[in-house]
N, C-alpha and C. Protein backbone atom coordinates (compact mmCIF):
# COMPACT_ATOMS: atom_id res chain seq x y z
N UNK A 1 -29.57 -11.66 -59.28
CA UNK A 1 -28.88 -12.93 -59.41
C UNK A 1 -27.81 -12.80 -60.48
N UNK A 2 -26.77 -13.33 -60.15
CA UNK A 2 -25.39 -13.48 -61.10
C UNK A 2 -26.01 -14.49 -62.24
N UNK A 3 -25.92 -13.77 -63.41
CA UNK A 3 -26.14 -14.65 -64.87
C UNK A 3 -25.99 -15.79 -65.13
N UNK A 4 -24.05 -15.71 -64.37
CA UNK A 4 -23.53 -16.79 -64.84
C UNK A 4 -23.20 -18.02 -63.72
N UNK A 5 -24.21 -17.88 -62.91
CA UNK A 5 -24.61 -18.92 -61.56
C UNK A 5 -25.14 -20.22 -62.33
N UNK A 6 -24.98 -21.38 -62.07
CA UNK A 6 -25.96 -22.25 -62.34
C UNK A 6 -26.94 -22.68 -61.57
N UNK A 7 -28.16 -23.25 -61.76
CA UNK A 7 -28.97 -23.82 -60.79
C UNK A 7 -27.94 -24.19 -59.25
N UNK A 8 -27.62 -25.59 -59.88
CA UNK A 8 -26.35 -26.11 -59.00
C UNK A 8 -25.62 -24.92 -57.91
N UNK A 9 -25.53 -23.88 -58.53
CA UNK A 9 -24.17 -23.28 -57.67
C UNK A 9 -25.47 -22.97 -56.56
N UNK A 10 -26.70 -22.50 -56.43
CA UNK A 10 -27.30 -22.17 -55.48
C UNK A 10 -28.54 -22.89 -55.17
N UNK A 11 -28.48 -24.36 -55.67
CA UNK A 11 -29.53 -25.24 -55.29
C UNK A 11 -29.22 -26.67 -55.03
N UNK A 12 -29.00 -27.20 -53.79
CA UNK A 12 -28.76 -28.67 -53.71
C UNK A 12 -29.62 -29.79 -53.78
N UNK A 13 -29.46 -31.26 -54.30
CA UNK A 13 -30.41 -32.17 -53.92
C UNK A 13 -29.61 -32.66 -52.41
N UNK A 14 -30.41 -32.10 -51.31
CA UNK A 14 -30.20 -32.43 -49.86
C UNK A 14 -30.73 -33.79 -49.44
N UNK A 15 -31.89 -34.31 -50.31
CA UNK A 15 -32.29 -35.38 -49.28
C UNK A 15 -32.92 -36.14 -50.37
N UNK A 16 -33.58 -37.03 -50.42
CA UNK A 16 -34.32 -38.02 -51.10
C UNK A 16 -34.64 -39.74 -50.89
N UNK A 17 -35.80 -39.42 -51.84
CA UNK A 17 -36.73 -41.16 -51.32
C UNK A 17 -36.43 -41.23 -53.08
N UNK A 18 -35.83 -42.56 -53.16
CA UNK A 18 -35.55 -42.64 -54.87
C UNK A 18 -37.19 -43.31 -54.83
N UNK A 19 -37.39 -43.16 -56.33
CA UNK A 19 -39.00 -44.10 -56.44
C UNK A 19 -39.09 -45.11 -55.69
N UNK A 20 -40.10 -45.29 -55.77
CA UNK A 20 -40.22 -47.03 -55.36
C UNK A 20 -41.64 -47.09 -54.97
N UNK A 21 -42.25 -48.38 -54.65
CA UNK A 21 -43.43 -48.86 -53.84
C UNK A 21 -43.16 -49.07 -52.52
N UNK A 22 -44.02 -47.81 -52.03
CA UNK A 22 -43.91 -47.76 -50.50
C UNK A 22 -45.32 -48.53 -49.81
N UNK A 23 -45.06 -49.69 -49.43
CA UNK A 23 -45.97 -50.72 -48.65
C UNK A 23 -47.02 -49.88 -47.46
N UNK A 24 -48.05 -50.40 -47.65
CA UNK A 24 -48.90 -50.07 -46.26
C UNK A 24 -48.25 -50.05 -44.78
N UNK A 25 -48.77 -48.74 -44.72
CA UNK A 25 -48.14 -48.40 -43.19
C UNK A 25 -46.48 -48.34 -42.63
N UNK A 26 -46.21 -47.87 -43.88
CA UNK A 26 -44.79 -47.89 -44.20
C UNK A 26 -44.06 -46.72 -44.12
N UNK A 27 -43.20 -46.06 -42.94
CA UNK A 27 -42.70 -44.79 -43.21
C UNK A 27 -41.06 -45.00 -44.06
N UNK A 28 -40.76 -43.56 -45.00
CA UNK A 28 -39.71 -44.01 -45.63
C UNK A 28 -39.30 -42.39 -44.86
N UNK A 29 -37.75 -41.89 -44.83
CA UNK A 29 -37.25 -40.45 -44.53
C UNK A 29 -36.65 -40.27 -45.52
N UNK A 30 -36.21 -39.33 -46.00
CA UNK A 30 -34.99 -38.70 -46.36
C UNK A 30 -33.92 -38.44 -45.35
N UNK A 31 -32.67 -38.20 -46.71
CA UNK A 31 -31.50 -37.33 -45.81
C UNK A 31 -32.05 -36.61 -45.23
N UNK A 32 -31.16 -36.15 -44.19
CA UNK A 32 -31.20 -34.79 -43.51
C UNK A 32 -30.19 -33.51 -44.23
N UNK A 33 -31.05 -32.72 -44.36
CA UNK A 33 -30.37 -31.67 -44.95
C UNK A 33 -29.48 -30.68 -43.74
N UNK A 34 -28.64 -30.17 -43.82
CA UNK A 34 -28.07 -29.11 -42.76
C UNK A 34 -28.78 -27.88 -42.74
N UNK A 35 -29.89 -27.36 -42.23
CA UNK A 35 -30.31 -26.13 -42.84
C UNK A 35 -29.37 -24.80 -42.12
N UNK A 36 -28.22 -25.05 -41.76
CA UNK A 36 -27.32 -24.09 -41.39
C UNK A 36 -26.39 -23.41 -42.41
N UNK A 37 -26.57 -23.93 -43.75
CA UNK A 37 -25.91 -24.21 -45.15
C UNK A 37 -26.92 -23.69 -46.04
N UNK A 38 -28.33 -23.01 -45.45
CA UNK A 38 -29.18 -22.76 -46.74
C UNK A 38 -30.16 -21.71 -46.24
N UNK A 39 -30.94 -21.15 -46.70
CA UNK A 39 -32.16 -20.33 -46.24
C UNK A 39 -33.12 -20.66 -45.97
N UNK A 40 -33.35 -22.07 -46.97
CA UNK A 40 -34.60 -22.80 -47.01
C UNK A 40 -34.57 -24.04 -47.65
N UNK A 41 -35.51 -24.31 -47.48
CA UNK A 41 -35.28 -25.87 -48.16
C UNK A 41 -36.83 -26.34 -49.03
N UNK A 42 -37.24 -26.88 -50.05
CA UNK A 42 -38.11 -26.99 -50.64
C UNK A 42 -38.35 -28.98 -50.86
N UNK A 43 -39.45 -29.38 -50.64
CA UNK A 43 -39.40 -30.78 -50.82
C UNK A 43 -40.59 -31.01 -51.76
N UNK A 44 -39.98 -32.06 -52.52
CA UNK A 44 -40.86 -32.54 -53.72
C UNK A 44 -41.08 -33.37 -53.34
N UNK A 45 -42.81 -34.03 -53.44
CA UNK A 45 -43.44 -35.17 -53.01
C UNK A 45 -43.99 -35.60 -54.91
N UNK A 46 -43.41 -36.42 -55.27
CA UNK A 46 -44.24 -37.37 -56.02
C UNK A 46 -44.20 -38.54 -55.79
N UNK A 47 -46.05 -38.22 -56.42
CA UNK A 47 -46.86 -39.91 -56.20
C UNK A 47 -47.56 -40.10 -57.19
N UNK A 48 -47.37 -41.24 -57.43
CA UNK A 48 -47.41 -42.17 -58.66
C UNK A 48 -48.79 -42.71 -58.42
N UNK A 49 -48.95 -44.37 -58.91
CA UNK A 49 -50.28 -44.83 -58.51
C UNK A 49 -50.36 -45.32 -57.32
N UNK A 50 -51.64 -44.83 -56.60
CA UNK A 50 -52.34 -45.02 -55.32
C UNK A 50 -52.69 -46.11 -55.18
N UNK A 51 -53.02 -47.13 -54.56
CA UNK A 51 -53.79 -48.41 -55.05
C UNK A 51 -54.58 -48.30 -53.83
N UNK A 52 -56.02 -48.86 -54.33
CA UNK A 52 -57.36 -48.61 -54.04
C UNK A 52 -57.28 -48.75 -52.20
N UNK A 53 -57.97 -47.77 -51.97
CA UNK A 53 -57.79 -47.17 -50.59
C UNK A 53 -56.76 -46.75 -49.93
N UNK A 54 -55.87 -46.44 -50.55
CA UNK A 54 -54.41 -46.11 -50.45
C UNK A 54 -54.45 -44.65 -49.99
N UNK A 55 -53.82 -44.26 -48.74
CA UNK A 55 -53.34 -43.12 -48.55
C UNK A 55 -51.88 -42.49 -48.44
N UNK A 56 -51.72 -41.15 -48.14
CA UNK A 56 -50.04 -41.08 -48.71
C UNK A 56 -50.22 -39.19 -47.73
N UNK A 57 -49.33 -39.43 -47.07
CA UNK A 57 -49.07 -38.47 -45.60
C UNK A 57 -47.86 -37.80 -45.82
N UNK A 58 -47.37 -36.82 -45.87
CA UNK A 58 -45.85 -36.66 -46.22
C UNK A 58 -45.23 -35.12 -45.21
N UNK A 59 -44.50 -35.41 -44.13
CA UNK A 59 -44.39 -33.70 -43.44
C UNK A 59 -42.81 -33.30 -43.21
N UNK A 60 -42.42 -32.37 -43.14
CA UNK A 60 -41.20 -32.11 -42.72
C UNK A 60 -41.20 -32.80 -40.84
N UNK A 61 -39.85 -33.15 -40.71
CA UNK A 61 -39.54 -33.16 -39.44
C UNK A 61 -38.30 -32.47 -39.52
N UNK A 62 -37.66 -32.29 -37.95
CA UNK A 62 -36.40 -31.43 -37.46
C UNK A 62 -35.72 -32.50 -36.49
N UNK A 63 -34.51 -31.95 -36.82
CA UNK A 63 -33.34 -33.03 -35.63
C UNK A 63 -32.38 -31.82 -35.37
N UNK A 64 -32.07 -33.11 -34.05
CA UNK A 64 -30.84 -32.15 -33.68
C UNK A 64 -29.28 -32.39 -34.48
N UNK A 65 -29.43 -33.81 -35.21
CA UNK A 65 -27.88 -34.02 -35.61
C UNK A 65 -28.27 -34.74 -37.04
N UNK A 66 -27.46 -34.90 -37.99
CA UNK A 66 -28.03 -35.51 -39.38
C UNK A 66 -28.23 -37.09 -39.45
N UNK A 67 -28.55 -37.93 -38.38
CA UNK A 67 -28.85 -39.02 -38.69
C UNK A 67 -30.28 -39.11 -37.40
N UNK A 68 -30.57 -37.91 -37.11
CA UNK A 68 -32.26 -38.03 -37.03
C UNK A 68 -32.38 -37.73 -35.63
N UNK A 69 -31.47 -38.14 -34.99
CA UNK A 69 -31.57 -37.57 -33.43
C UNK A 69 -32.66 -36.90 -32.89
N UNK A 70 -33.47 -36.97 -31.91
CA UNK A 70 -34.19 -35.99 -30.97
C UNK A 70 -35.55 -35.67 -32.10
N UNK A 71 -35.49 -36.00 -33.20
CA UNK A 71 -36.77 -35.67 -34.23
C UNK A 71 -37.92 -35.50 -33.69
N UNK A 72 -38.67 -34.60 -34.45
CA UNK A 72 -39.85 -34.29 -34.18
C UNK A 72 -40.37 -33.11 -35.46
N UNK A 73 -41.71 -33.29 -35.43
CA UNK A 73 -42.43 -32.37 -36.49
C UNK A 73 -41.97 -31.25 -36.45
N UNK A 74 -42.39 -29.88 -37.85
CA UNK A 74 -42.16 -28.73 -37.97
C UNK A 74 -43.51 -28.28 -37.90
N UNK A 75 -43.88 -27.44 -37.31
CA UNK A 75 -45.24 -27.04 -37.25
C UNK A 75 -45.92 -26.77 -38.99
N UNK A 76 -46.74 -27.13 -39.05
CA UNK A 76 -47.55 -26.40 -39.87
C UNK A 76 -47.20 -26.90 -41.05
N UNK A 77 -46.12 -28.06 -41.24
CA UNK A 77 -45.42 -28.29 -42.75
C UNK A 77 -45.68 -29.95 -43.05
N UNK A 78 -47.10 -30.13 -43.46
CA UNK A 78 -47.44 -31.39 -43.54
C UNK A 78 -48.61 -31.13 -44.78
N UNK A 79 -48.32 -32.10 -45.80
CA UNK A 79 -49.59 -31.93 -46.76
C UNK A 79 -50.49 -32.45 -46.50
N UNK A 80 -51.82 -32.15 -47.36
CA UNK A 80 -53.13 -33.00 -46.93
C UNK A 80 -52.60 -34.40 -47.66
N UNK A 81 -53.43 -35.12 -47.29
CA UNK A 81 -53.63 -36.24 -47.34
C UNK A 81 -53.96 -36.40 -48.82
N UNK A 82 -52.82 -37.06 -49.55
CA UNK A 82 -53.43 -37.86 -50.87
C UNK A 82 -53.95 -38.92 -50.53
N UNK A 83 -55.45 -39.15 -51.75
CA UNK A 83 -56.18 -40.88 -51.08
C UNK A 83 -55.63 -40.90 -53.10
N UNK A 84 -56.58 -42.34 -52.95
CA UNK A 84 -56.80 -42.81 -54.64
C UNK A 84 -58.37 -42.33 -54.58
N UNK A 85 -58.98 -42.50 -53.65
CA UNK A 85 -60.52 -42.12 -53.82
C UNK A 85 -60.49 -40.54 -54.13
N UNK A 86 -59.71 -39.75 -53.55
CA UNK A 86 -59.70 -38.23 -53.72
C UNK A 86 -59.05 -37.96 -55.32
N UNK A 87 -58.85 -38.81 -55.83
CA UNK A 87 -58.09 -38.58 -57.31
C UNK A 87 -56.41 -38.16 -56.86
N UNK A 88 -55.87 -38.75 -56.07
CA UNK A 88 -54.25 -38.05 -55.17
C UNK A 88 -53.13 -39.26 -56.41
N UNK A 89 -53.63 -40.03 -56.81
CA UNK A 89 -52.56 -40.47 -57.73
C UNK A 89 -52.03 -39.74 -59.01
N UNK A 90 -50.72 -40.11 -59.14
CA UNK A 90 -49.81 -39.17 -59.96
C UNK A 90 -50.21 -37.79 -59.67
N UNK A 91 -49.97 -37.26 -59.11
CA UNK A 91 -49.76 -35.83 -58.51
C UNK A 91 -48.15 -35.98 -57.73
N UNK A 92 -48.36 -34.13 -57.44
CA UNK A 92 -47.28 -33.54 -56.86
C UNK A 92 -47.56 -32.71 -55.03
N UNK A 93 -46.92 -32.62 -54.77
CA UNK A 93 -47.26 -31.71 -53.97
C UNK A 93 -45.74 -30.84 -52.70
N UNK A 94 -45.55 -29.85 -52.72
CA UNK A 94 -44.70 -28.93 -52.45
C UNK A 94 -44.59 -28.51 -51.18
N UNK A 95 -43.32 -28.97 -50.00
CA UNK A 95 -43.53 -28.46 -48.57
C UNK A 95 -42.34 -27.46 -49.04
N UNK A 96 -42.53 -26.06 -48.37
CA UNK A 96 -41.92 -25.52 -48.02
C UNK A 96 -41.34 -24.79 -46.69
N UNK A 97 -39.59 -24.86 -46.30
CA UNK A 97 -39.41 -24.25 -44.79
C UNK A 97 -38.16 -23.37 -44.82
N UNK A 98 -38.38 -22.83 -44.24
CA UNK A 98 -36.84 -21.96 -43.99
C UNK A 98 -36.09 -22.21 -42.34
N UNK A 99 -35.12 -21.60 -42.92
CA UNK A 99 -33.91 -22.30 -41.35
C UNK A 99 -34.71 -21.99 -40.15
N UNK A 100 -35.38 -20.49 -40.03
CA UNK A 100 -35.91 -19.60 -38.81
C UNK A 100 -37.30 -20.44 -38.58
N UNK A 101 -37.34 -21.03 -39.40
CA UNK A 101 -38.86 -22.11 -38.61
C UNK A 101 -38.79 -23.11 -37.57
N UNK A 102 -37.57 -23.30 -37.97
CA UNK A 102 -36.93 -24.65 -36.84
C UNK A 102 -36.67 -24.37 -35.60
N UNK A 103 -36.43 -25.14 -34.51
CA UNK A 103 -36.50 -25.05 -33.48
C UNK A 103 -34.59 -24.64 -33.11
N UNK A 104 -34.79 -23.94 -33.49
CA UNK A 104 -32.85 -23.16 -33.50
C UNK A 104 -32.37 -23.51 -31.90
N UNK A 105 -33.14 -22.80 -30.94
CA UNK A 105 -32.50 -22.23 -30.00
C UNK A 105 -32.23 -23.56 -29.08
N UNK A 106 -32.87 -24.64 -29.41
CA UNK A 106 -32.88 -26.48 -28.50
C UNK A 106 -31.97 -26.86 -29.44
N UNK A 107 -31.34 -26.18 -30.67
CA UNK A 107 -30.21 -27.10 -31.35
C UNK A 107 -30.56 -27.75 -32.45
N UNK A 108 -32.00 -27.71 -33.07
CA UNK A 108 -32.48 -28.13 -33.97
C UNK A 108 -32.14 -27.61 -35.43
N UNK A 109 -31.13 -28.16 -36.31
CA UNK A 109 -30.57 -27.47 -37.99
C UNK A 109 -31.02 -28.38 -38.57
N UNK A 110 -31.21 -29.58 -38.50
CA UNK A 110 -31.67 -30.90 -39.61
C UNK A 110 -33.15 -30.99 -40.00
N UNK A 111 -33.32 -31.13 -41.51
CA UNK A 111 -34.78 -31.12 -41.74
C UNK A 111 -34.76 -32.19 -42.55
N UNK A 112 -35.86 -33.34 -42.63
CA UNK A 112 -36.32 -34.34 -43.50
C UNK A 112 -37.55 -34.62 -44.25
N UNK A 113 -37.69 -35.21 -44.79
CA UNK A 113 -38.82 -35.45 -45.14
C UNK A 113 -39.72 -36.81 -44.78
N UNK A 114 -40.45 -37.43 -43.93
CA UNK A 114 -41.11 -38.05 -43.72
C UNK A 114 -42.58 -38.89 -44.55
N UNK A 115 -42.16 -39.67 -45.40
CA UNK A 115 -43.45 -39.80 -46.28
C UNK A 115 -44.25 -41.48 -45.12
N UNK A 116 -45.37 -40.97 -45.48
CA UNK A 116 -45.88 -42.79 -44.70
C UNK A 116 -47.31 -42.53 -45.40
N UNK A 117 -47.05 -44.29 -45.74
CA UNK A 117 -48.38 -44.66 -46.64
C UNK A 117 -49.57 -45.49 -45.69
N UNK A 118 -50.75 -45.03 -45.52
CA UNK A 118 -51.42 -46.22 -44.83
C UNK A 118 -52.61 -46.71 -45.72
N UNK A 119 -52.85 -47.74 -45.01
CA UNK A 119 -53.77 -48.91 -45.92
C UNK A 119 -53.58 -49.86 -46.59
N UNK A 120 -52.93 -48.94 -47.86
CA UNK A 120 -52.47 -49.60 -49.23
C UNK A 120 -50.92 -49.10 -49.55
N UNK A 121 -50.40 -49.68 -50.54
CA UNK A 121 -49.14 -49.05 -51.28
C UNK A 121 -49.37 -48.25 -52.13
N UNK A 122 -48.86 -47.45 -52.20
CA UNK A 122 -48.28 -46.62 -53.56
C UNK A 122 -46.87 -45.92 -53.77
N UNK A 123 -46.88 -45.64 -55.44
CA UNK A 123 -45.81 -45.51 -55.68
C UNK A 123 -45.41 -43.68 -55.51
N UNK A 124 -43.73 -44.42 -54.71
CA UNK A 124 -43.61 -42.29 -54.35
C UNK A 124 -41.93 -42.33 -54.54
N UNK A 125 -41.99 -40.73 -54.50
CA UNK A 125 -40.36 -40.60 -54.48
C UNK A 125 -40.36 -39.34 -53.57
N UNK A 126 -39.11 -38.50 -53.26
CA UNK A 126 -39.01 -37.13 -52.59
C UNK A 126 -37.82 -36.83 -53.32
N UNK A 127 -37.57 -35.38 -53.28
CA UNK A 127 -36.72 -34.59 -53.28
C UNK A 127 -36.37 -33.55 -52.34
N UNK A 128 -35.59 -33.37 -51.66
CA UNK A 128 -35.45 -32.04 -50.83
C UNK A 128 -34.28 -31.44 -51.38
N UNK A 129 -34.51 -30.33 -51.56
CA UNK A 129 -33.56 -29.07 -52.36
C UNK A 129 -33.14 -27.95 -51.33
N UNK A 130 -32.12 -27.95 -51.09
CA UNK A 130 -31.46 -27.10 -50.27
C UNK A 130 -31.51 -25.39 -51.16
N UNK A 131 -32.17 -24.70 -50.51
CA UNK A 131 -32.06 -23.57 -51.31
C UNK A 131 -31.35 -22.20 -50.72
N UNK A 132 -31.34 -21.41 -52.00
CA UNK A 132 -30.03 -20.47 -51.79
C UNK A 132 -28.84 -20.48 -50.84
N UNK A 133 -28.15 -21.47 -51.50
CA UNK A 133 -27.07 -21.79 -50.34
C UNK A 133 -26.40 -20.87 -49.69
N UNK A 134 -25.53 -20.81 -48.32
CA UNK A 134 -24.88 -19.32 -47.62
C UNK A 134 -23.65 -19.81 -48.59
N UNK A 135 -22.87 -20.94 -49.06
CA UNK A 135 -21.94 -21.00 -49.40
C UNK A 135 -21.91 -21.92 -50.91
N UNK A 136 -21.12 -20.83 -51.77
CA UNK A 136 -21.16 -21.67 -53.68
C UNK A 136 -19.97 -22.44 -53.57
N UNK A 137 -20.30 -23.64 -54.75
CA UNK A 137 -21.31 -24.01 -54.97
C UNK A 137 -22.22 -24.91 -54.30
N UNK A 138 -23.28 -24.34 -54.27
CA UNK A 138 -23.95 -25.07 -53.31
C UNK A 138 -24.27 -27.13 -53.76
N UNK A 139 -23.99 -27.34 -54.52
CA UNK A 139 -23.28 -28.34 -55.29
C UNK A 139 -22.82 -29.99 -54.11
N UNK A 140 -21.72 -28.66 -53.34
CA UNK A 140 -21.20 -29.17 -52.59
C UNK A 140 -21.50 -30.09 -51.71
N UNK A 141 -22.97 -29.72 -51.33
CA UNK A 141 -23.77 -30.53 -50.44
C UNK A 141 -24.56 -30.97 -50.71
N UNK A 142 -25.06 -31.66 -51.98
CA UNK A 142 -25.62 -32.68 -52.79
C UNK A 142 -25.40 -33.86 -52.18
N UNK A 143 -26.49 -35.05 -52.09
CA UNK A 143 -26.75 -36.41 -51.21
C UNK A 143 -24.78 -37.10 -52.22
N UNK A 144 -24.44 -38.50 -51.63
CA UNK A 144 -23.73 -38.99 -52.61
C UNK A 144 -24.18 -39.42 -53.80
N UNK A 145 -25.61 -39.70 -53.68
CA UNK A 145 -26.39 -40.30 -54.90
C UNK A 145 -25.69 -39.52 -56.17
N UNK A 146 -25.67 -38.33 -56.00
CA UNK A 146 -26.04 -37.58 -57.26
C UNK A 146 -24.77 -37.65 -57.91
N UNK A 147 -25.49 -38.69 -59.27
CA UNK A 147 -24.82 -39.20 -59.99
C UNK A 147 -23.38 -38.32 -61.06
N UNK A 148 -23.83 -36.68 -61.68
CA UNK A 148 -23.49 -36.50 -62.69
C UNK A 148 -24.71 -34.59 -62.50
N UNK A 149 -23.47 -33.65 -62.85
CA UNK A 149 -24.03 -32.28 -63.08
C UNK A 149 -23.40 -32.02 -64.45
N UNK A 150 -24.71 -31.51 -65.21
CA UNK A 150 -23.93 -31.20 -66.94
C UNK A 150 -23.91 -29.43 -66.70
């Protein structure tokens, strides 16, 4: 790795669920990331407090175009199940995928993140990070959210 790379030049925020209280039986997505622009993509699930009987589901899905088109699951890229009874409040938990997992050859480059709460609410956010970008800085393809790079 070049020294003088920053995070930024080879890591994007691609997608995200800003915090919030996500209501029972409530699905929230993320952006869609381009995974034609990256190698892989990494998603951060935090969850905050669970409230009593509260569960919290969170998986990658795939599209064919970036506003969700044709969607459907990625095999195998779904966490277990946080409860509040299992001790799943304030925790983390880490999906990881790369471009070659996706369904390439039907046209599938878009990956999201899918969080859905059932029962109860709790509090969550996501991150999806576009990783090792094909093209610097990878910066470039950061959500509009992102406010400010020091």
């Amino acid at each position: 790795m070049n020294a003088k790379l920053k995070g930024s030049d080879i890591v994007a925020i691609g997608g995200v669920i800003d915090p919030q209280s996500n209501a029972a039986s409530a699905t929230k997505t993320t952006d869609y990331v381009d995974m034609s622009l990256f190698e892989g993509a990494m998603a951060i699930i935090n969850v905050g407090a669970i409230t009593s009987t509260g569960k919290v589901d969170a998986k990658i899905v795939q599209a064919t175009a970036s506003d969700g088109t044709n969607k459907k699951d990625v095999s195998d890229k779904a966490i277990t199940q946080l409860t509040e009874a299992g001790s799943g409040s304030n925790k983390q938990a880490i999906i990881n995928v790369f471009a070659e997992e996706l369904d390439i050859n039907n046209g599938f480059r878009y990956v999201a993140v899918e969080i859905t709460n059932t029962t109860a609410a709790a509090i969550v956010s996501v991150n999806v990070l576009g990783i090792s970008a094909k093209y610097n800085p990878a910066s470039d393809n950061d959500v509009a959210s992102v406010a400010e790079i020091v």
